[in-house]
C-alpha atoms as a PDB file:
ATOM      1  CA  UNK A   1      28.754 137.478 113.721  1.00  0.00           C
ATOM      2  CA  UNK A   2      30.863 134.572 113.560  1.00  0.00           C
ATOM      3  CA  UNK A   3      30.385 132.596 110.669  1.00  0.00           C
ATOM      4  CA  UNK A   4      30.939 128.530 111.750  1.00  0.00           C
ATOM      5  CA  UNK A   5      33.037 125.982 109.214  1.00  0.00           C
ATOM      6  CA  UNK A   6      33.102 122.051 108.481  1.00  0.00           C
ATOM      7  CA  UNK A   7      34.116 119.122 108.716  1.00  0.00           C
ATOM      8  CA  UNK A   8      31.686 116.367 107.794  1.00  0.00           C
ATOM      9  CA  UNK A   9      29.315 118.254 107.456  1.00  0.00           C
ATOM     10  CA  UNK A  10      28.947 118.905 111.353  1.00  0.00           C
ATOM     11  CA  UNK A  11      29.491 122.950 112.280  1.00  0.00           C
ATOM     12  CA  UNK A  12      32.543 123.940 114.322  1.00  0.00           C
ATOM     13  CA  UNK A  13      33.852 126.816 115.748  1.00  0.00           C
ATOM     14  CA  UNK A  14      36.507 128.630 113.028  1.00  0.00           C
ATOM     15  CA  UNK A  15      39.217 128.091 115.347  1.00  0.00           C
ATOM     16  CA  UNK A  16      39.932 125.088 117.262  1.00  0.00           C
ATOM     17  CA  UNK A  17      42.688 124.472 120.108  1.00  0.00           C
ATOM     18  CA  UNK A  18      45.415 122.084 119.513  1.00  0.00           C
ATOM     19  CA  UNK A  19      46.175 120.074 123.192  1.00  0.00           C
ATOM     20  CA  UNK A  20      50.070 119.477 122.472  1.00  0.00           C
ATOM     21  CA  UNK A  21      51.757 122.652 124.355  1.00  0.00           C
ATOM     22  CA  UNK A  22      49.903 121.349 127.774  1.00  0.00           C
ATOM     23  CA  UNK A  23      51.794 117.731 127.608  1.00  0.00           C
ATOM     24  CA  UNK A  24      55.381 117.909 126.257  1.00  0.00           C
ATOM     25  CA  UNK A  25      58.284 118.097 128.481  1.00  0.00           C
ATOM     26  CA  UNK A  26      58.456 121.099 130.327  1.00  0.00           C
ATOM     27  CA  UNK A  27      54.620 121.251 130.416  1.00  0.00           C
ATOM     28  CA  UNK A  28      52.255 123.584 132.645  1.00  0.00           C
ATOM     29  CA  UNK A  29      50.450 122.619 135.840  1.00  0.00           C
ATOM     30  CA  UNK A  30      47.921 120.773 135.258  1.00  0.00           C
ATOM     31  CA  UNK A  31      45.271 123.158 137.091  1.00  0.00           C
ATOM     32  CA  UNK A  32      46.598 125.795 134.358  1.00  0.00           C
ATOM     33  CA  UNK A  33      45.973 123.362 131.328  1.00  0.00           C
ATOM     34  CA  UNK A  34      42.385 122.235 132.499  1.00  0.00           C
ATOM     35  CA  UNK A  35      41.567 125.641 132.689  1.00  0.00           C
ATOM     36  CA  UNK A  36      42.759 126.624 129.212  1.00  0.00           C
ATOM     37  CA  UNK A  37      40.713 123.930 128.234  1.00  0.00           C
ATOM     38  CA  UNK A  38      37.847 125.160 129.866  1.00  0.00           C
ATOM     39  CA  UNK A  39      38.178 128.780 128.993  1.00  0.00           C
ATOM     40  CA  UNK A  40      38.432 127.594 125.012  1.00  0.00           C
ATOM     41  CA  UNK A  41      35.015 126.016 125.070  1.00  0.00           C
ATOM     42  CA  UNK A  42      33.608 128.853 127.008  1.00  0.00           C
ATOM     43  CA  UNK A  43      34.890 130.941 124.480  1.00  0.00           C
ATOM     44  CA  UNK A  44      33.111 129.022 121.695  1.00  0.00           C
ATOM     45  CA  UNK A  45      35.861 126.271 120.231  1.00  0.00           C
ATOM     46  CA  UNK A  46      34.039 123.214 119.476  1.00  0.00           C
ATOM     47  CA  UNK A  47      36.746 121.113 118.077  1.00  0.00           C
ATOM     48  CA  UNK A  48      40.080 120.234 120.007  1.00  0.00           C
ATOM     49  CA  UNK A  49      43.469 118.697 118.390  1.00  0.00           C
ATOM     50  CA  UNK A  50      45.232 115.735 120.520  1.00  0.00           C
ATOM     51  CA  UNK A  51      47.193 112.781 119.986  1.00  0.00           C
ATOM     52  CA  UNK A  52      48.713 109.643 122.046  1.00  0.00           C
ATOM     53  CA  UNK A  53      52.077 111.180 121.505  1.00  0.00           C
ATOM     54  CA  UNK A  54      51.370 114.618 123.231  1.00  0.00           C
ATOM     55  CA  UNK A  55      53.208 113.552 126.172  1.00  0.00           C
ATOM     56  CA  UNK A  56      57.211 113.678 127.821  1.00  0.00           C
ATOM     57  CA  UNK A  57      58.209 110.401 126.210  1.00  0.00           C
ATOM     58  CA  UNK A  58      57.335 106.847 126.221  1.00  0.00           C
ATOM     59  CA  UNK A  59      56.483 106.580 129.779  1.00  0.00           C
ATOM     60  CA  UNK A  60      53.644 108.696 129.614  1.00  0.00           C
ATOM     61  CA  UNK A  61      51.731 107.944 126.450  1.00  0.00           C
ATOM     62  CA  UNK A  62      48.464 109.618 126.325  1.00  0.00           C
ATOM     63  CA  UNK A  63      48.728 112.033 128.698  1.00  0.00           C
ATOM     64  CA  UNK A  64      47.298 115.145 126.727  1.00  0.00           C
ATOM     65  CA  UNK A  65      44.592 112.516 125.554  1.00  0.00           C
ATOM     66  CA  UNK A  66      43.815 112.232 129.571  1.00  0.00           C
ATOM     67  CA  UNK A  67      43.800 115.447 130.720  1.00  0.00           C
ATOM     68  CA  UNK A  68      41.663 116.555 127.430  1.00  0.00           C
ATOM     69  CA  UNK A  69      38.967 114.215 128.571  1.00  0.00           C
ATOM     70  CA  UNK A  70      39.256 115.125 132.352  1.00  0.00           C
ATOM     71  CA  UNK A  71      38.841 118.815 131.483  1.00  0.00           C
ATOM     72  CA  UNK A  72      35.794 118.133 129.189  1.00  0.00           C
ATOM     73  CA  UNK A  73      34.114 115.831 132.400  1.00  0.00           C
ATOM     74  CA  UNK A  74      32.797 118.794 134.130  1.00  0.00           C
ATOM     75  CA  UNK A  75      30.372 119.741 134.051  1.00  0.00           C
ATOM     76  CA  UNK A  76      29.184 116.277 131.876  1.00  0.00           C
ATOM     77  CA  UNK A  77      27.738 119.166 129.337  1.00  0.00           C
ATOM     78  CA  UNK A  78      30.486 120.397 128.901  1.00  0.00           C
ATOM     79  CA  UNK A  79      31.371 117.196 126.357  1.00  0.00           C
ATOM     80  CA  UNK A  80      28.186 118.397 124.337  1.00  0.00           C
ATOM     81  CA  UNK A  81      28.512 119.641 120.659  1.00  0.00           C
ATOM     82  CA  UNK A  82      32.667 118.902 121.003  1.00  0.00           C
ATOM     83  CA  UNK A  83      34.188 117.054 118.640  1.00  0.00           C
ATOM     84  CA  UNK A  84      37.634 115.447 119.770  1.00  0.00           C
ATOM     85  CA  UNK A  85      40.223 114.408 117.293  1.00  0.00           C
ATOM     86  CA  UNK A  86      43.527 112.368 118.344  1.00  0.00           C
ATOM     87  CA  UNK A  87      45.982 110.794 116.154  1.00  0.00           C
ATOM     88  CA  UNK A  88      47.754 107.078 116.041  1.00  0.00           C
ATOM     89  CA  UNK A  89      50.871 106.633 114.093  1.00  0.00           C
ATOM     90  CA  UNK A  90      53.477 108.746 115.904  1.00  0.00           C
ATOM     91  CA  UNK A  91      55.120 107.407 118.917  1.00  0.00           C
ATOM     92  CA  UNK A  92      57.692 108.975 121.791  1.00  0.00           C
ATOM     93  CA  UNK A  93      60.585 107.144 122.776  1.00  0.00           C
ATOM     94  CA  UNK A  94      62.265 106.919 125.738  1.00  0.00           C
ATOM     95  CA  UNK A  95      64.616 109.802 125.488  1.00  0.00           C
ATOM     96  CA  UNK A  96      61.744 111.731 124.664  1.00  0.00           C
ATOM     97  CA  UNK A  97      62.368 111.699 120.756  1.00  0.00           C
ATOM     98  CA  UNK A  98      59.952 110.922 117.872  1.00  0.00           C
ATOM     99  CA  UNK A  99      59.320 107.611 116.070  1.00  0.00           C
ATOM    100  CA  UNK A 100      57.160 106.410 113.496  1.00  0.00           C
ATOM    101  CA  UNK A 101      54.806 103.197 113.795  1.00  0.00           C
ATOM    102  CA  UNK A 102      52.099 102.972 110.543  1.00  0.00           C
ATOM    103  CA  UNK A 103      51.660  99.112 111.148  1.00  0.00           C
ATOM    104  CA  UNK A 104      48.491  97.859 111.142  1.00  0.00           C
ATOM    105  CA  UNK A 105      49.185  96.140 114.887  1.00  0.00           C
ATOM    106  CA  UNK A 106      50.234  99.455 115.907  1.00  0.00           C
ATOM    107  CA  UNK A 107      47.803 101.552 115.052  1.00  0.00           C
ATOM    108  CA  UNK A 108      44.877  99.511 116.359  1.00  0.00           C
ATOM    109  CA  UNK A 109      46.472  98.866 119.438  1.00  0.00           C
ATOM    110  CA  UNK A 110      47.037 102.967 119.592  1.00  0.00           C
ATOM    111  CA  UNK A 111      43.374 103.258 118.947  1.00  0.00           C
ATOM    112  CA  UNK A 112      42.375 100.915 121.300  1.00  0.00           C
ATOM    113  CA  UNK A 113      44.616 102.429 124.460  1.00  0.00           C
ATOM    114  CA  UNK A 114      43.381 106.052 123.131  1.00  0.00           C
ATOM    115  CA  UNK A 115      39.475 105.218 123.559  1.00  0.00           C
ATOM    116  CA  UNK A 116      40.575 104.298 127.440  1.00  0.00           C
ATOM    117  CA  UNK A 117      42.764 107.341 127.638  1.00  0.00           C
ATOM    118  CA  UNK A 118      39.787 109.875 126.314  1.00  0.00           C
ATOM    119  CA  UNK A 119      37.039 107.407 128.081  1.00  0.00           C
ATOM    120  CA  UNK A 120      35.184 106.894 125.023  1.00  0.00           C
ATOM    121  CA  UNK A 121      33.608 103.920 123.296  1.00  0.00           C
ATOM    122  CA  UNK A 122      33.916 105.560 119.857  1.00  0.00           C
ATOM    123  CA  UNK A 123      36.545 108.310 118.667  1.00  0.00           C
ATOM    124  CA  UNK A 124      34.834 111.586 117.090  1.00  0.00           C
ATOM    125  CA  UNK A 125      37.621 111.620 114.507  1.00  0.00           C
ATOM    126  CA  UNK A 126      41.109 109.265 114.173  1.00  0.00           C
ATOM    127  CA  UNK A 127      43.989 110.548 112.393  1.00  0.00           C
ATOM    128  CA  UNK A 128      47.003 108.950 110.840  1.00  0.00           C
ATOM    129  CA  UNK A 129      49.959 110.830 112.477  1.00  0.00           C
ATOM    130  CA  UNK A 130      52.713 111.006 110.150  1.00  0.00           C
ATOM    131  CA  UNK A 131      53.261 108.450 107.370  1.00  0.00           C
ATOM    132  CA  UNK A 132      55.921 105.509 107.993  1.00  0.00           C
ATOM    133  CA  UNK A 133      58.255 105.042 104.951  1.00  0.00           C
ATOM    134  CA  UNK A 134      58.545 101.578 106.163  1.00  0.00           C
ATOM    135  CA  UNK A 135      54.838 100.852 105.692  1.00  0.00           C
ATOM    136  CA  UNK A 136      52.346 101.170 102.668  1.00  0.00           C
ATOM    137  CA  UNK A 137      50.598 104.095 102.781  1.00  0.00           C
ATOM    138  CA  UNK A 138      47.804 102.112 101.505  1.00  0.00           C
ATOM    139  CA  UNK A 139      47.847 100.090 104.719  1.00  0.00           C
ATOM    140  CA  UNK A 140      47.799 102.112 107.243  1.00  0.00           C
ATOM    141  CA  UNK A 141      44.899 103.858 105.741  1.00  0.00           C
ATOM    142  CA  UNK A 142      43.240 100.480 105.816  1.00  0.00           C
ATOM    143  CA  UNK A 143      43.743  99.688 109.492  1.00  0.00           C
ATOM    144  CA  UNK A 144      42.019 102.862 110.257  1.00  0.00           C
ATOM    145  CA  UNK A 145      39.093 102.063 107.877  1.00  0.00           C
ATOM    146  CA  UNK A 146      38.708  98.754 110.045  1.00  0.00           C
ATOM    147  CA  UNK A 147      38.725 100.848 112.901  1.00  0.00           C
ATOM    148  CA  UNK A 148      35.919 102.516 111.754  1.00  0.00           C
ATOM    149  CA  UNK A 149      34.205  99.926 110.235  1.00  0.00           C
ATOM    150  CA  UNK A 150      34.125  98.400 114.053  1.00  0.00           C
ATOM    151  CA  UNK A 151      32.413 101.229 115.127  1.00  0.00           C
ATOM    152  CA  UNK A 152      35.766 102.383 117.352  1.00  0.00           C
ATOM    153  CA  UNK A 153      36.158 105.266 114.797  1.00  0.00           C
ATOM    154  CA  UNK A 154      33.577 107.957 113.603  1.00  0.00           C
ATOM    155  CA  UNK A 155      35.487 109.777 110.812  1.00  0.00           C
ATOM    156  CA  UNK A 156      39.083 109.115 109.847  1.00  0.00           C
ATOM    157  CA  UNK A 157      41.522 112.174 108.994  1.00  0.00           C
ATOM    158  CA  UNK A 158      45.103 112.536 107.891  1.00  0.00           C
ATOM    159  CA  UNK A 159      48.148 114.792 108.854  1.00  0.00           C
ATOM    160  CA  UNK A 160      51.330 115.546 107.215  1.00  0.00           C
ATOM    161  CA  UNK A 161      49.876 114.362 103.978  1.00  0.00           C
ATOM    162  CA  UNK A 162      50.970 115.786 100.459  1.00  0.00           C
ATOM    163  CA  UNK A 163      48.472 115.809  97.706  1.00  0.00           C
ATOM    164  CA  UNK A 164      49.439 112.584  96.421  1.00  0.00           C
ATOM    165  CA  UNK A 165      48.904 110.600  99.878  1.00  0.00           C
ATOM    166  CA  UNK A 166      45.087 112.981  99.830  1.00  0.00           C
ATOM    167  CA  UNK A 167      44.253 111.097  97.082  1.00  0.00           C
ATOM    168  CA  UNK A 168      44.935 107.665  97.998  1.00  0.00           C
ATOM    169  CA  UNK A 169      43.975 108.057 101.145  1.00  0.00           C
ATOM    170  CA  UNK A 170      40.833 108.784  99.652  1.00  0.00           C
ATOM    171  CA  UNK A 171      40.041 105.882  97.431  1.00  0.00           C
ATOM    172  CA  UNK A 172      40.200 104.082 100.809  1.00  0.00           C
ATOM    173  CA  UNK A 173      37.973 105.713 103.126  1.00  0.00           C
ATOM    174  CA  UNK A 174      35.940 109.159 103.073  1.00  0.00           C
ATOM    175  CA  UNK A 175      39.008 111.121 104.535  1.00  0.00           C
ATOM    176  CA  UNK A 176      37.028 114.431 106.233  1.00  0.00           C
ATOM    177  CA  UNK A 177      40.214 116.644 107.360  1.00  0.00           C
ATOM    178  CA  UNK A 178      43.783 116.797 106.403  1.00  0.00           C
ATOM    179  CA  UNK A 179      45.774 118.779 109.564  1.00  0.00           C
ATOM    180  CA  UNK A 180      49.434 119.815 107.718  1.00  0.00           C
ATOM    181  CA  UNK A 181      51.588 122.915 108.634  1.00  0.00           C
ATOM    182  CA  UNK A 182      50.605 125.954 107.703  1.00  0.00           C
ATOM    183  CA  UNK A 183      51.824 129.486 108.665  1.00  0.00           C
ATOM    184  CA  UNK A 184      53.648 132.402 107.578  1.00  0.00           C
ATOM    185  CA  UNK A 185      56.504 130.816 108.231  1.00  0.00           C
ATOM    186  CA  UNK A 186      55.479 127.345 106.687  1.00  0.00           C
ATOM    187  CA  UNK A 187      52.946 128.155 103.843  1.00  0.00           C
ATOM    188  CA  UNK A 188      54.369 125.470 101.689  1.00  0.00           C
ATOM    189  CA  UNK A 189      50.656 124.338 100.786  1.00  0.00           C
ATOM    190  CA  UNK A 190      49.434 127.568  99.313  1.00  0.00           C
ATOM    191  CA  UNK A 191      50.541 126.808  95.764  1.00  0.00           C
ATOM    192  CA  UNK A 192      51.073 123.263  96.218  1.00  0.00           C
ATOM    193  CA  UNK A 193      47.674 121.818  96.311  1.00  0.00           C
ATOM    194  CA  UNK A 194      47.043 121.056  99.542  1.00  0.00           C
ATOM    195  CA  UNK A 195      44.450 123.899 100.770  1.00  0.00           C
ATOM    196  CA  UNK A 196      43.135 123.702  97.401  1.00  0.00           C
ATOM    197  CA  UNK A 197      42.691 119.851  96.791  1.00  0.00           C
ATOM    198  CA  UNK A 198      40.758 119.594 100.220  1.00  0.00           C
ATOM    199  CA  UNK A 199      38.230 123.059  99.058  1.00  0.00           C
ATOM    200  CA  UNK A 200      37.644 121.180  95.860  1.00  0.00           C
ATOM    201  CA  UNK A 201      36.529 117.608  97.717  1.00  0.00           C
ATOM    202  CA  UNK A 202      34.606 119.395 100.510  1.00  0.00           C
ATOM    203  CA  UNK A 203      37.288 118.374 102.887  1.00  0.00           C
ATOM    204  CA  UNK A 204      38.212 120.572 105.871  1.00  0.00           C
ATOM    205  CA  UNK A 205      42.303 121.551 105.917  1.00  0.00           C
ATOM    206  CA  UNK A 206      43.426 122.052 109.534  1.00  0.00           C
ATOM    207  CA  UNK A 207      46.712 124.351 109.980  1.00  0.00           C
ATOM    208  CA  UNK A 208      48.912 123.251 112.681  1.00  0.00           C
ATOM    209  CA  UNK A 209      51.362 125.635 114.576  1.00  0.00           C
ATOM    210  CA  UNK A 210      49.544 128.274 112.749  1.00  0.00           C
ATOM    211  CA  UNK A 211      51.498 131.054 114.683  1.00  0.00           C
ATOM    212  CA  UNK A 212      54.322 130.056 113.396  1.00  0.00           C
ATOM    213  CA  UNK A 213      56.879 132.902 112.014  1.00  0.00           C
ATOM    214  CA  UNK A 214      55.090 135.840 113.302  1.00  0.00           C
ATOM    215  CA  UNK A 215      58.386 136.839 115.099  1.00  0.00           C
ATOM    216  CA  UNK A 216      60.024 136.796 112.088  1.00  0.00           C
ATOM    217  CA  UNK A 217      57.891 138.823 109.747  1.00  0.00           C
ATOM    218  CA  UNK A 218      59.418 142.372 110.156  1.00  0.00           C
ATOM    219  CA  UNK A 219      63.078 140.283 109.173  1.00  0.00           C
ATOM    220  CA  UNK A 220      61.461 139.067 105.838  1.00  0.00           C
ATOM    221  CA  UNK A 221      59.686 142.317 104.999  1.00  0.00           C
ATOM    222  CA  UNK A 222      62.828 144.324 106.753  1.00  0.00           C
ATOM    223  CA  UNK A 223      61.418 147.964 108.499  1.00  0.00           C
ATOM    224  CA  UNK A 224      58.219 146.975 107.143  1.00  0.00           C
ATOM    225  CA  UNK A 225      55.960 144.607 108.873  1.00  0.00           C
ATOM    226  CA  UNK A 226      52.736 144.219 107.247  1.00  0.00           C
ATOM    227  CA  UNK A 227      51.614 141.757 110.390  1.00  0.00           C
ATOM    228  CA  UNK A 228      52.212 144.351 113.183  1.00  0.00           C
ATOM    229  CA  UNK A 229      51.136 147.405 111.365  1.00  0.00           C
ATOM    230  CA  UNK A 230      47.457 145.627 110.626  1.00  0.00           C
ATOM    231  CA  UNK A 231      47.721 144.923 114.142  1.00  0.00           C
ATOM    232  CA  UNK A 232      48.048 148.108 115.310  1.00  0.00           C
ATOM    233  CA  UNK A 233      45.396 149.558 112.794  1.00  0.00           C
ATOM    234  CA  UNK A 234      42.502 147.026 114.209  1.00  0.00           C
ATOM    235  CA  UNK A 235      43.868 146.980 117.936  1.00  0.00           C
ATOM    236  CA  UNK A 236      44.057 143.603 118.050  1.00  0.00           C
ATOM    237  CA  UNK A 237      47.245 141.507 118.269  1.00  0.00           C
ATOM    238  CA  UNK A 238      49.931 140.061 115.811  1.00  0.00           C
ATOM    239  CA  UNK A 239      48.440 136.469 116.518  1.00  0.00           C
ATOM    240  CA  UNK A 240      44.891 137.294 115.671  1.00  0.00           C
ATOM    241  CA  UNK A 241      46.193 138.729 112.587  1.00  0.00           C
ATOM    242  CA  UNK A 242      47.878 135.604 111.498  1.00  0.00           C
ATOM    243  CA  UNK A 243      44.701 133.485 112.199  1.00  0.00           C
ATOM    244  CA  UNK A 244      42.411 135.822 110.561  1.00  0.00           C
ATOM    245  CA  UNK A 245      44.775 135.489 107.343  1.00  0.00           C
ATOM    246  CA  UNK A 246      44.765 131.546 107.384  1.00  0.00           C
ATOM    247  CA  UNK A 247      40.478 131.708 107.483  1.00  0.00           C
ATOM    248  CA  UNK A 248      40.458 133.929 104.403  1.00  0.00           C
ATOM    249  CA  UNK A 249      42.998 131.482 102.607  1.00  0.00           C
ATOM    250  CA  UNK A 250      39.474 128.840 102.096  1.00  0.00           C
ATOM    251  CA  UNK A 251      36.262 128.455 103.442  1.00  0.00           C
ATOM    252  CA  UNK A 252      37.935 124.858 104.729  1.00  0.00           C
ATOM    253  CA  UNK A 253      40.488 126.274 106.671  1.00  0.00           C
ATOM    254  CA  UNK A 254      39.903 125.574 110.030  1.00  0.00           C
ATOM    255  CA  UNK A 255      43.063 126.808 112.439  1.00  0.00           C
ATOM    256  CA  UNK A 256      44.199 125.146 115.411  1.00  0.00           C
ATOM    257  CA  UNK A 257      46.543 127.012 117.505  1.00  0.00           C
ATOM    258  CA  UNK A 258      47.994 125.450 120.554  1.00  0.00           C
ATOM    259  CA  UNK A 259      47.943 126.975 123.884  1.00  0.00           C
ATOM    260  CA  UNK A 260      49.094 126.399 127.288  1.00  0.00           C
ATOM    261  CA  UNK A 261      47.135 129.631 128.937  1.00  0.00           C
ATOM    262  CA  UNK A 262      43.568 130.877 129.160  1.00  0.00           C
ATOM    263  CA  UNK A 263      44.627 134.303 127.502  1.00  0.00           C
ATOM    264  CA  UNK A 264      46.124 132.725 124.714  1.00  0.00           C
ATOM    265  CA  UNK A 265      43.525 130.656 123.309  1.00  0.00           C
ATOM    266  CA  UNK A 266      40.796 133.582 124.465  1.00  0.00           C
ATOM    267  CA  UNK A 267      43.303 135.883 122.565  1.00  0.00           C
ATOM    268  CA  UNK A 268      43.523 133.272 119.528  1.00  0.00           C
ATOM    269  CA  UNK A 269      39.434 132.676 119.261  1.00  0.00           C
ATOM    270  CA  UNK A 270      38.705 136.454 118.469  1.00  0.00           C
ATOM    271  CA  UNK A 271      40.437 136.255 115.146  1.00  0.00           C
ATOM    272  CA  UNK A 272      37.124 134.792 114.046  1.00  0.00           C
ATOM    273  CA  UNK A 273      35.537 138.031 113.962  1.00  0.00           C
ATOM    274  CA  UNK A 274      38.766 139.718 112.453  1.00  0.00           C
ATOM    275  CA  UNK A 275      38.063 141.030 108.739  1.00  0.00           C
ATOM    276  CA  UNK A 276      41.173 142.327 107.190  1.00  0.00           C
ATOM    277  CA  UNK A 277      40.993 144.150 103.370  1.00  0.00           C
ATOM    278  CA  UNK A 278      41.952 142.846 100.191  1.00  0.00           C
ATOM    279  CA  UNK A 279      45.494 145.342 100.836  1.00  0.00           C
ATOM    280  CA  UNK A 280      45.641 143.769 104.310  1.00  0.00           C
ATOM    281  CA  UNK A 281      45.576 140.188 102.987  1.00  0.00           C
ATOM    282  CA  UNK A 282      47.501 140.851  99.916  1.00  0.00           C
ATOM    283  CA  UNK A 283      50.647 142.643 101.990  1.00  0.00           C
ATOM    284  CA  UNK A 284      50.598 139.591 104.681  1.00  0.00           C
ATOM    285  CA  UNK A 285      50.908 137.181 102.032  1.00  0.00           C
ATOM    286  CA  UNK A 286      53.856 138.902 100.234  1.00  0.00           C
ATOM    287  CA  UNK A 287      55.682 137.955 104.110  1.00  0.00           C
ATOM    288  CA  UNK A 288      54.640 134.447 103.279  1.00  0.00           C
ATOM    289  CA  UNK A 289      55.954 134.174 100.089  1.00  0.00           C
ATOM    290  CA  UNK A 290      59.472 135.248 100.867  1.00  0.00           C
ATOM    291  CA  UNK A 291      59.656 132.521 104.347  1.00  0.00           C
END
């Protein structure tokens, strides 16, 4: 039986969905999107990953953070029990490249335009993007905790955060989720502090692109590839394998692959019931360890 995780205390589905793949340039039909939407909470996900910045470039600003909410509209019960998280901080330019924006004028007037895009009078859970290096850590944090003092805000998370930035971000406000990078290809945290920080302060640690290097596992471990072999011994696939190895990093570890099909995120949710052995776990890691 699937055993549900955390964050703030409210239970979620061990694997969420993360919007971004759906809104990007390049992106799927929108029919296609709502139903991978759809077909994740039918399949049990109760938490899904968006931002303002999910979209083409500038021109479009909040598209994923529109099509999440039009998805989750019907049926209205459909909204029940989901918790949606977006992100202010991170902006698209023109070209369709990346900027950064931690000012406190930004950010409320991010949060602002993404309680219209998700047609909410409260967000379930606002994240700082990305830190600025042009802006005080310290105050962009702040802006956020106004945000929620106002009511616009119910809990306040942080991506792309290093262990320092955890911990002042938490003498702040009561930070519930950090979302960094975390794969076999990127498992920089294990080690670091990240994963480990957030299990010790009850605070749920959300890998995104969690898929991430399972293409390149049989080059790090040469003719042997732990990932596709325990594949093949449960019957399930390579993915599943990778998610099922993030959950038994920390009870806090809460995945949230992205997905731009209904068999991919139907694929991804099954990991939850995927136990692999101590010998299982042990070998996958080794692949980690040498990315």
């Amino acid at each position: 039986m699937t055993q549900t995780r955390q964050i703030a205390g409210a239970e979620v589905f061990p694997i969420g969905l993360g919007g971004m793949p759906m809104s990007l340039s390049g992106r799927p039909p929108e029919e296609r999107s709502i139903r991978t939407i759809q077909a994740a909470l039918d399949a049990g996900v109760s938490f899904i990953d968006t931002a303002d910045a999910y979209s083409a470039d500038d021109s479009d600003v909040g598209h994923n953070e529109r099509l999440i909410a039009k998805a989750i509209s019907f049926p209205p019960s459909r909204r029940d029990g989901v918790i949606v998280a977006t992100k202010g901080g991170h902006t698209r330019t023109p070209d369709g490249d990346w900027a950064l924006d931690g000012s406190r004028e930004h950010l409320r007037a991010a949060c602002e335009a993404s309680l219209q895009a998700l047609g909410t009078d409260r967000i379930d859970l606002y994240q700082y993007h990305r830190p600025d290096p042009d802006v005080p850590y310290a105050e962009s944090i702040g802006a956020i905790k106004e945000l929620q003092d106002e009511g616009k805000v119910r809990w306040i998370g942080i991506s792309n955060a290093g262990t320092d930035q955890i911990e002042e971000a938490l003498g702040i406000a009561e930070i519930v989720f950090v979302q960094n990078q975390l794969s076999l290809e990127h498992p920089s945290p294990i080690g670091k502090g990240e994963v480990e920080l957030c299990a010790e302060r009850g605070i749920a640690f959300l890998p995104w692109s969690p898929l991430g290097g399972i293409s390149k596992a049989a080059d790090a471990a040469g003719a042997h590839d732990p990932v596709q072999e325990v594949a093949e011994a449960h019957g399930v696939s390579p993915q599943q394998v990778a998610l099922a190895w993030l959950l038994a990093l920390s009870p806090v570890v809460i995945p949230i692959p992205g997905a731009s099909r209904p068999e991919s995120i139907q694929d991804s949710v099954r990991a939850a019931d995927l136990e692999l052995t101590h010998d299982e776990l042990q070998a996958i890691g080794r692949i980690a360890q040498a990315a």
